[in-house]
C-alpha atoms as a PDB file:
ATOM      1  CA  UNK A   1     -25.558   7.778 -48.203  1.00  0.00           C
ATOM      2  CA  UNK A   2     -24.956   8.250 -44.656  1.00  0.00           C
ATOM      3  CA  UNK A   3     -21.178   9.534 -45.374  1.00  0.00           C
ATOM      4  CA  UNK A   4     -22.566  11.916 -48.229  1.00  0.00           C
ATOM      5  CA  UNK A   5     -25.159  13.028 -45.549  1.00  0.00           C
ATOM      6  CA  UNK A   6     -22.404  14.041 -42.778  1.00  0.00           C
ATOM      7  CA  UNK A   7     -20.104  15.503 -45.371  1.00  0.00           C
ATOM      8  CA  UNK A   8     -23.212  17.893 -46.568  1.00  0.00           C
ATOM      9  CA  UNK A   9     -23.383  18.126 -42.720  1.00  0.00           C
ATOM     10  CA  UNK A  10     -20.272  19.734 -42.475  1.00  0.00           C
ATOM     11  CA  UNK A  11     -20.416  21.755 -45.700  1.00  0.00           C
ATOM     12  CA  UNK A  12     -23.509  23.278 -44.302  1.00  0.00           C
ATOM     13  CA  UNK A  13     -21.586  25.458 -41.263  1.00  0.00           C
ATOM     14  CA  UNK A  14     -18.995  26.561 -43.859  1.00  0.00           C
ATOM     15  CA  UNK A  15     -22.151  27.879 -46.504  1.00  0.00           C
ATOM     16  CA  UNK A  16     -24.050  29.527 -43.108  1.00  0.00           C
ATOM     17  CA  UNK A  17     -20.542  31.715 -42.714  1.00  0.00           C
ATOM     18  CA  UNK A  18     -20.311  32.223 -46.244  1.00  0.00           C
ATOM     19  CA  UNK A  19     -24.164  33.360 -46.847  1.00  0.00           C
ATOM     20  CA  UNK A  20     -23.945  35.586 -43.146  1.00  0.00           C
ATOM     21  CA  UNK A  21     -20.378  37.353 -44.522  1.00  0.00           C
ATOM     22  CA  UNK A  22     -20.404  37.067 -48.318  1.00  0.00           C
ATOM     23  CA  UNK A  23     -23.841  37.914 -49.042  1.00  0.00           C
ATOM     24  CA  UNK A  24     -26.572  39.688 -47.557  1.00  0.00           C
ATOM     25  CA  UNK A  25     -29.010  37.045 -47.043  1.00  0.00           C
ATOM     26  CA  UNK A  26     -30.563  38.019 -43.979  1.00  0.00           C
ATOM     27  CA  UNK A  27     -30.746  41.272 -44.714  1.00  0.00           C
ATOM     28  CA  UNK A  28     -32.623  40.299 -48.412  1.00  0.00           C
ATOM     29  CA  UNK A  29     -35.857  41.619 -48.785  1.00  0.00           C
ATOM     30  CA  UNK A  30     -38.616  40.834 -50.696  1.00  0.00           C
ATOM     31  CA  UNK A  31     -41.050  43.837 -50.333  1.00  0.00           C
ATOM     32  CA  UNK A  32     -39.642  46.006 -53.531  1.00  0.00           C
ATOM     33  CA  UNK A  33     -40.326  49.511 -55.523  1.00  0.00           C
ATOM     34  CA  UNK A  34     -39.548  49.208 -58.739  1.00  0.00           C
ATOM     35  CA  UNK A  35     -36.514  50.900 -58.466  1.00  0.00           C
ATOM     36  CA  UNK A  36     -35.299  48.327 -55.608  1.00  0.00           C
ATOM     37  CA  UNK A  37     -36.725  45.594 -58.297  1.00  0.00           C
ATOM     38  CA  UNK A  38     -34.329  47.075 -60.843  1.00  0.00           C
ATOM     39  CA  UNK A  39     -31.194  47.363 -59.273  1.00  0.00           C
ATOM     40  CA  UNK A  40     -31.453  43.958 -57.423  1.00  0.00           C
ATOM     41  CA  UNK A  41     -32.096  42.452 -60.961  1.00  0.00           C
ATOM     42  CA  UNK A  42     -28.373  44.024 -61.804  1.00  0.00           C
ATOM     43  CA  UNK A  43     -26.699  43.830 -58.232  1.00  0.00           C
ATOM     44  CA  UNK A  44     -27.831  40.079 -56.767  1.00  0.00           C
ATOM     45  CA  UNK A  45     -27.476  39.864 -53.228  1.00  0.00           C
ATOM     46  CA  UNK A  46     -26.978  36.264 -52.853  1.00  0.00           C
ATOM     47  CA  UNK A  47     -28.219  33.390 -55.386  1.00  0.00           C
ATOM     48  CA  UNK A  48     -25.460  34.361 -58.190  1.00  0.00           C
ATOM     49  CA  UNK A  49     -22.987  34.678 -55.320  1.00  0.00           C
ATOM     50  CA  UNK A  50     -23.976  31.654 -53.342  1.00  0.00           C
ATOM     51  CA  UNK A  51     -23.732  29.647 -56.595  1.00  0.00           C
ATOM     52  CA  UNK A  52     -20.483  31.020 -57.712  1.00  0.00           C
ATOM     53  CA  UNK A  53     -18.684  30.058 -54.659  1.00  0.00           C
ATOM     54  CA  UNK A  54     -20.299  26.782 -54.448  1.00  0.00           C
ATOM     55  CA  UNK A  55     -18.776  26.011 -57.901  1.00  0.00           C
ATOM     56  CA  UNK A  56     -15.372  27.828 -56.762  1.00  0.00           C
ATOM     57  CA  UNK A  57     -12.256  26.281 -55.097  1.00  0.00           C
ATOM     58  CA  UNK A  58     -12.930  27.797 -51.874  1.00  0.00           C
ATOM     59  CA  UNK A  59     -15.972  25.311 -51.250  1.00  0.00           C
ATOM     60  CA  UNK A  60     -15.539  21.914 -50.248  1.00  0.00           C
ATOM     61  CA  UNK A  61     -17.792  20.364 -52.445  1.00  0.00           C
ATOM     62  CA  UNK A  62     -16.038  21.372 -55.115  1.00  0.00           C
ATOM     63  CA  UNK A  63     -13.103  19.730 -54.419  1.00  0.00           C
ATOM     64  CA  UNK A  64     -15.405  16.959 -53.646  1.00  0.00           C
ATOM     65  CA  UNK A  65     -16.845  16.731 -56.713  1.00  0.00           C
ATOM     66  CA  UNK A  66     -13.632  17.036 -58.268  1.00  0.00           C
ATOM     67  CA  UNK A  67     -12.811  13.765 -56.428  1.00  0.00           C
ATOM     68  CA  UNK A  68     -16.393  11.666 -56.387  1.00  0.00           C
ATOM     69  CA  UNK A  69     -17.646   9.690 -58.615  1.00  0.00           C
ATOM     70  CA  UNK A  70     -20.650  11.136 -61.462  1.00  0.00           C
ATOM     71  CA  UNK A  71     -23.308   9.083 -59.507  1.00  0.00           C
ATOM     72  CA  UNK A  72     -21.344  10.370 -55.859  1.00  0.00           C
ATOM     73  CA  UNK A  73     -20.937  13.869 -56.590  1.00  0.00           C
ATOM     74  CA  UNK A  74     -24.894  14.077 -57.734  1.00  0.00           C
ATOM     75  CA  UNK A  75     -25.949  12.337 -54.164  1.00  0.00           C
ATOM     76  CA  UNK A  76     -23.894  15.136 -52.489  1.00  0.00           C
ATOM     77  CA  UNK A  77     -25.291  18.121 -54.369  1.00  0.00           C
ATOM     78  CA  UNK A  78     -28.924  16.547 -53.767  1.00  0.00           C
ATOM     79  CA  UNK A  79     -27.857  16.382 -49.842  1.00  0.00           C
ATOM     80  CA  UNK A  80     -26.401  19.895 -49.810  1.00  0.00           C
ATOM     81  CA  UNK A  81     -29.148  21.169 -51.623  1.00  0.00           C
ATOM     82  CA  UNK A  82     -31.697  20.252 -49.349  1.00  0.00           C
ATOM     83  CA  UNK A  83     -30.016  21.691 -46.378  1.00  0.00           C
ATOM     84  CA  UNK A  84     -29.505  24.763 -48.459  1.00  0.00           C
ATOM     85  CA  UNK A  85     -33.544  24.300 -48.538  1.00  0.00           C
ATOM     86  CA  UNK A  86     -34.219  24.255 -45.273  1.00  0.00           C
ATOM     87  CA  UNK A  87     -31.931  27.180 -44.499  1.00  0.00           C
ATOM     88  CA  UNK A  88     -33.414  29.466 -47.118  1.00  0.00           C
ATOM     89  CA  UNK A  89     -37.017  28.478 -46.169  1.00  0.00           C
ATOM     90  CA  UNK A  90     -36.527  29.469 -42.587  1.00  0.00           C
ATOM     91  CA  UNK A  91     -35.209  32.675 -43.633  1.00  0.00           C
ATOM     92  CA  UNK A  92     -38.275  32.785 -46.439  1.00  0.00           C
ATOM     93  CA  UNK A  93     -41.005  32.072 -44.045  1.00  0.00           C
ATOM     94  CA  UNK A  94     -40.287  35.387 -42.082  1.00  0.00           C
ATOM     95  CA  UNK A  95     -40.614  37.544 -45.199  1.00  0.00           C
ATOM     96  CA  UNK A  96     -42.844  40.009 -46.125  1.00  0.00           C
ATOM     97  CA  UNK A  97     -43.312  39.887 -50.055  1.00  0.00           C
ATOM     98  CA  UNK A  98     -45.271  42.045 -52.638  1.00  0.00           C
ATOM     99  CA  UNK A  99     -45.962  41.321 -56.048  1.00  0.00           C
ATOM    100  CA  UNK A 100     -42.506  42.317 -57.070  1.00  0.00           C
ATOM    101  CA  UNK A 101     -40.965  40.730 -54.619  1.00  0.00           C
ATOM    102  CA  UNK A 102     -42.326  37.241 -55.195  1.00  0.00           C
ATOM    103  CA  UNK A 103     -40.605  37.538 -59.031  1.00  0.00           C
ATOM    104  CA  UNK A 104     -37.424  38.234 -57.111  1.00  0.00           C
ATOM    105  CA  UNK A 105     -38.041  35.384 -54.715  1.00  0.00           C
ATOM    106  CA  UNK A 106     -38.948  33.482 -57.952  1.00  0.00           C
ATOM    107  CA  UNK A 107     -35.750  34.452 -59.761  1.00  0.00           C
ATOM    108  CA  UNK A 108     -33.589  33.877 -56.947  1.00  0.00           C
ATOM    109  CA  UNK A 109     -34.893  30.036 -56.681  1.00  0.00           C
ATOM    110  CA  UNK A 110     -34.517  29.605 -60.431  1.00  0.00           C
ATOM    111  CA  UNK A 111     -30.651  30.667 -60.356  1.00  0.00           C
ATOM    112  CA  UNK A 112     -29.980  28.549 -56.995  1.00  0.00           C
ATOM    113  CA  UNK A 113     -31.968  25.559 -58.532  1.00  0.00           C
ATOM    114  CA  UNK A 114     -30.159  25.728 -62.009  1.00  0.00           C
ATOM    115  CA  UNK A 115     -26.949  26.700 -60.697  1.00  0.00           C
ATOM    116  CA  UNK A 116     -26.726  23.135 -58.450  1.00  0.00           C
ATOM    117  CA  UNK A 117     -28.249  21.645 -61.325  1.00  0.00           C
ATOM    118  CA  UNK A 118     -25.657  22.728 -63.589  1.00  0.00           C
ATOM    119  CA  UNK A 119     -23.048  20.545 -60.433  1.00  0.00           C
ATOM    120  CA  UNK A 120     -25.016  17.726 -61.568  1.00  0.00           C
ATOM    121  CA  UNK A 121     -24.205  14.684 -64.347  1.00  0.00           C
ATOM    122  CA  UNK A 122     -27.756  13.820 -64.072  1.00  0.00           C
ATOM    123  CA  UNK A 123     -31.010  14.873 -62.539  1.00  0.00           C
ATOM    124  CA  UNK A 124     -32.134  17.902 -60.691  1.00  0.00           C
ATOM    125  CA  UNK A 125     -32.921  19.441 -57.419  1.00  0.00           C
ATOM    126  CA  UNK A 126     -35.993  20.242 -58.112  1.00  0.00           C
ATOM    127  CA  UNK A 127     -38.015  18.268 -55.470  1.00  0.00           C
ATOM    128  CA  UNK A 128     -35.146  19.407 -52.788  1.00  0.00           C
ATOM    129  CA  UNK A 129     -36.742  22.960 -52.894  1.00  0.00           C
ATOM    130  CA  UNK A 130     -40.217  22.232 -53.756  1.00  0.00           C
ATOM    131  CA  UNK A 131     -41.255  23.575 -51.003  1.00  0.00           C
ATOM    132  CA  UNK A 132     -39.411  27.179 -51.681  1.00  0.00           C
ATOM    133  CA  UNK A 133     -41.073  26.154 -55.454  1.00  0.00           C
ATOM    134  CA  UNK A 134     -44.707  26.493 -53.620  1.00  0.00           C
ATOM    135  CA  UNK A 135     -43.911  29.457 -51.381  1.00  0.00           C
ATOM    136  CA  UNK A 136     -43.169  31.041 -54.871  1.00  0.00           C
ATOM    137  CA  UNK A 137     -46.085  29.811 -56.547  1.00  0.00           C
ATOM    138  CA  UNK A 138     -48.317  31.242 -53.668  1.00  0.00           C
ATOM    139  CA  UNK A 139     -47.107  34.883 -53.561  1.00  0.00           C
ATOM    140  CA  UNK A 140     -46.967  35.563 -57.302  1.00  0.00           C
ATOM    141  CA  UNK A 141     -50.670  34.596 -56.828  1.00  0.00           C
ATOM    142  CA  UNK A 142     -52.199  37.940 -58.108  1.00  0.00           C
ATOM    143  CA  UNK A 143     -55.209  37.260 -55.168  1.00  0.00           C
ATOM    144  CA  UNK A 144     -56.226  34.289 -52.702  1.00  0.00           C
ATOM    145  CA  UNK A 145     -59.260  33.163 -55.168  1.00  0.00           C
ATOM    146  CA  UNK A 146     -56.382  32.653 -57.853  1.00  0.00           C
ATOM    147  CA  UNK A 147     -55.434  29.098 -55.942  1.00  0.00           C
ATOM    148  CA  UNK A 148     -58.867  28.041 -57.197  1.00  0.00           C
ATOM    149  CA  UNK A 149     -59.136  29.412 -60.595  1.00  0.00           C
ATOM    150  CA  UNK A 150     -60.411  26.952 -63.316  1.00  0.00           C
ATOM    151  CA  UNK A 151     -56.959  28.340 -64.826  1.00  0.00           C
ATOM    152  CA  UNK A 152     -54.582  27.770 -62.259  1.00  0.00           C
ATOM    153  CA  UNK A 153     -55.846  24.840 -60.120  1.00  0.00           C
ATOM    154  CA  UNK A 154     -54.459  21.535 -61.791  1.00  0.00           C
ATOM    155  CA  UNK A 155     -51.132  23.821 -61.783  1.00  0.00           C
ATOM    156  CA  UNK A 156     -51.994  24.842 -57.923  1.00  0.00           C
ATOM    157  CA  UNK A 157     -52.849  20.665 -57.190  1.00  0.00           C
ATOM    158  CA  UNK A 158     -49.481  19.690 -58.417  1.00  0.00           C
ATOM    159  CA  UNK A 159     -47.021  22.520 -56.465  1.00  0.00           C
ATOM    160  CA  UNK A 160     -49.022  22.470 -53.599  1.00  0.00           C
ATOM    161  CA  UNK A 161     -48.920  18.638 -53.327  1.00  0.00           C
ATOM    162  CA  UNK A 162     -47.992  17.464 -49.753  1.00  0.00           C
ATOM    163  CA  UNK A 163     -48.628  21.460 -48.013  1.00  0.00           C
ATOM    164  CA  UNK A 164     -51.460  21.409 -45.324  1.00  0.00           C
ATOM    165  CA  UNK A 165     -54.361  23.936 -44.732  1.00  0.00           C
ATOM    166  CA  UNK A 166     -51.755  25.838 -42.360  1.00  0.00           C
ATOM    167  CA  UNK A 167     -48.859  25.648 -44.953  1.00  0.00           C
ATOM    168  CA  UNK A 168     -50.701  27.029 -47.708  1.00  0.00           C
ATOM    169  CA  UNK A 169     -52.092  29.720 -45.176  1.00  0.00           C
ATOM    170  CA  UNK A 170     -49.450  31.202 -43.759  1.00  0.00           C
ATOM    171  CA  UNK A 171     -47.617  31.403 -47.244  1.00  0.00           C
ATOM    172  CA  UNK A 172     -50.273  33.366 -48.757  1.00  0.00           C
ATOM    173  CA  UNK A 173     -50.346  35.523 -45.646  1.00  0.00           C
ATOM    174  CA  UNK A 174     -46.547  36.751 -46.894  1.00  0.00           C
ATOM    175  CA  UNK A 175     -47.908  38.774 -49.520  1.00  0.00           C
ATOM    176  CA  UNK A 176     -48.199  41.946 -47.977  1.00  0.00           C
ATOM    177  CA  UNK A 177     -51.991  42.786 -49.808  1.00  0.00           C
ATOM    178  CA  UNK A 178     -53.054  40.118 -48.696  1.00  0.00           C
ATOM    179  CA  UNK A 179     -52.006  39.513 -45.180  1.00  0.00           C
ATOM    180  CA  UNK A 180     -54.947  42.147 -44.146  1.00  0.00           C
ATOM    181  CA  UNK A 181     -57.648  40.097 -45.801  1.00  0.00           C
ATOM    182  CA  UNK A 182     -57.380  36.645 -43.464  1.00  0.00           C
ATOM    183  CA  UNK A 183     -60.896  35.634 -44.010  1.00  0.00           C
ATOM    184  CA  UNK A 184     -60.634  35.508 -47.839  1.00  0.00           C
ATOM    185  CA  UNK A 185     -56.759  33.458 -47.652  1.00  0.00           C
ATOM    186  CA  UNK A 186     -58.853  31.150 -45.111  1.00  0.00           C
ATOM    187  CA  UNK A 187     -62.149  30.650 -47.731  1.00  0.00           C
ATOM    188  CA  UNK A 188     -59.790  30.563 -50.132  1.00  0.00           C
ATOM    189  CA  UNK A 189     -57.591  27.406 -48.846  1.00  0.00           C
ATOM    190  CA  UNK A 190     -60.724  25.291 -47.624  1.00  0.00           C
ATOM    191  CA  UNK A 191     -62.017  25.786 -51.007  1.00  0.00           C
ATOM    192  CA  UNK A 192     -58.657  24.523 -52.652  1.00  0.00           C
ATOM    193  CA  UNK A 193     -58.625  21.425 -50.007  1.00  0.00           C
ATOM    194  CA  UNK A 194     -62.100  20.364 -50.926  1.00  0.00           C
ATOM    195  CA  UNK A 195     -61.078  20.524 -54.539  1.00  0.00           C
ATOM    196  CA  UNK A 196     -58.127  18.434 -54.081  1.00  0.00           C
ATOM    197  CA  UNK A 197     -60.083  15.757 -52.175  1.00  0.00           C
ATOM    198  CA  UNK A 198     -62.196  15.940 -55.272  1.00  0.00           C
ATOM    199  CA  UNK A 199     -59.469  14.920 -57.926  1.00  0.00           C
END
């Protein structure tokens, strides 16, 4: 584990050039008209491309995987994928996002968390970005109260497993309606918390 670990160490300096260069991931946004909603459903700006050159002979893991063994190869793409994670949260957390947005941000994690599913024999990566899988769940919230719905709180229990008061917070606080409205994200979470605590 420790070898796949510093081999998806080095991988990750080679993706950072790639996503700077290749795509326009720091220049992404995710506060969209409809018209920007459109045309970045057509045009993607990174997740298709990210994915394609992971899968392409210009990436070292896919000569790695070409090499590994089944059981190998799917400890590598787990490791890659959850410094892929981290990278895309930090670059996540500093978003502003409206309701459009979030089913762009939403869409975008889909494609990067099929597409390194699709590298695997086995498994998923599912629990590598389950933190981007909250952030998601949190702005395609249509308000605050939502996170305490009788219809959406076993779903928000389960994403939001392991996220503390602050987490959950400052996530909601990326949605651009609802960033004004601090007192109702903060009523909002401490009711959530003490509903959690109940189950």
């Amino acid at each position: 584990d420790a070898a796949l670990e510093k081999l998806a160490k080095r991988m990750e300096t080679g993706i950072k050039c790639m996503l700077e260069s290749e795509t326009k991931l720091l220049e992404v946004e995710y506060e969209l008209t409809s018209e920007e909603f459109h045309l970045r459903q057509v045009n993607d700006l990174f997740a298709r491309k990210l994915i394609s050159f992971l899968d392409s002979d210009k990436c070292l893991l896919y000569h790695c995987r070409q090499q590994m063994s089944p059981e190998d190869s799917t400890l590598l793409v787990r490791a890659l994928a959850k410094r892929l994670a981290a990278i895309l949260g930090k670059v996540w957390l500093q978003m502003r996002v409206n309701p459009l947005g979030g089913l762009m941000m939403q869409n975008d994690l889909r494609i990067l968390v099929d597409g390194l599913g699709s590298m695997m024999q086995t498994g998923s990566v599912r629990q590598e970005f389950s933190r981007l899988s909250a952030l998601c769940w949190l702005v395609n919230l249509d308000s605050p109260e939502e996170l305490v719905e009788a219809s959406t709180l076993a779903a928000s229990v389960q994403k939001l497993s392991g996220l503390s008061r602050d987490d959950i917070g400052n996530m909601l606080a990326l949605r651009v309606d609802f960033e004004q409205q601090p007192e109702r994200i903060k009523a909002a979470v401490h009711r959530f918390l003490e509903l959690r605590c109940e189950d």
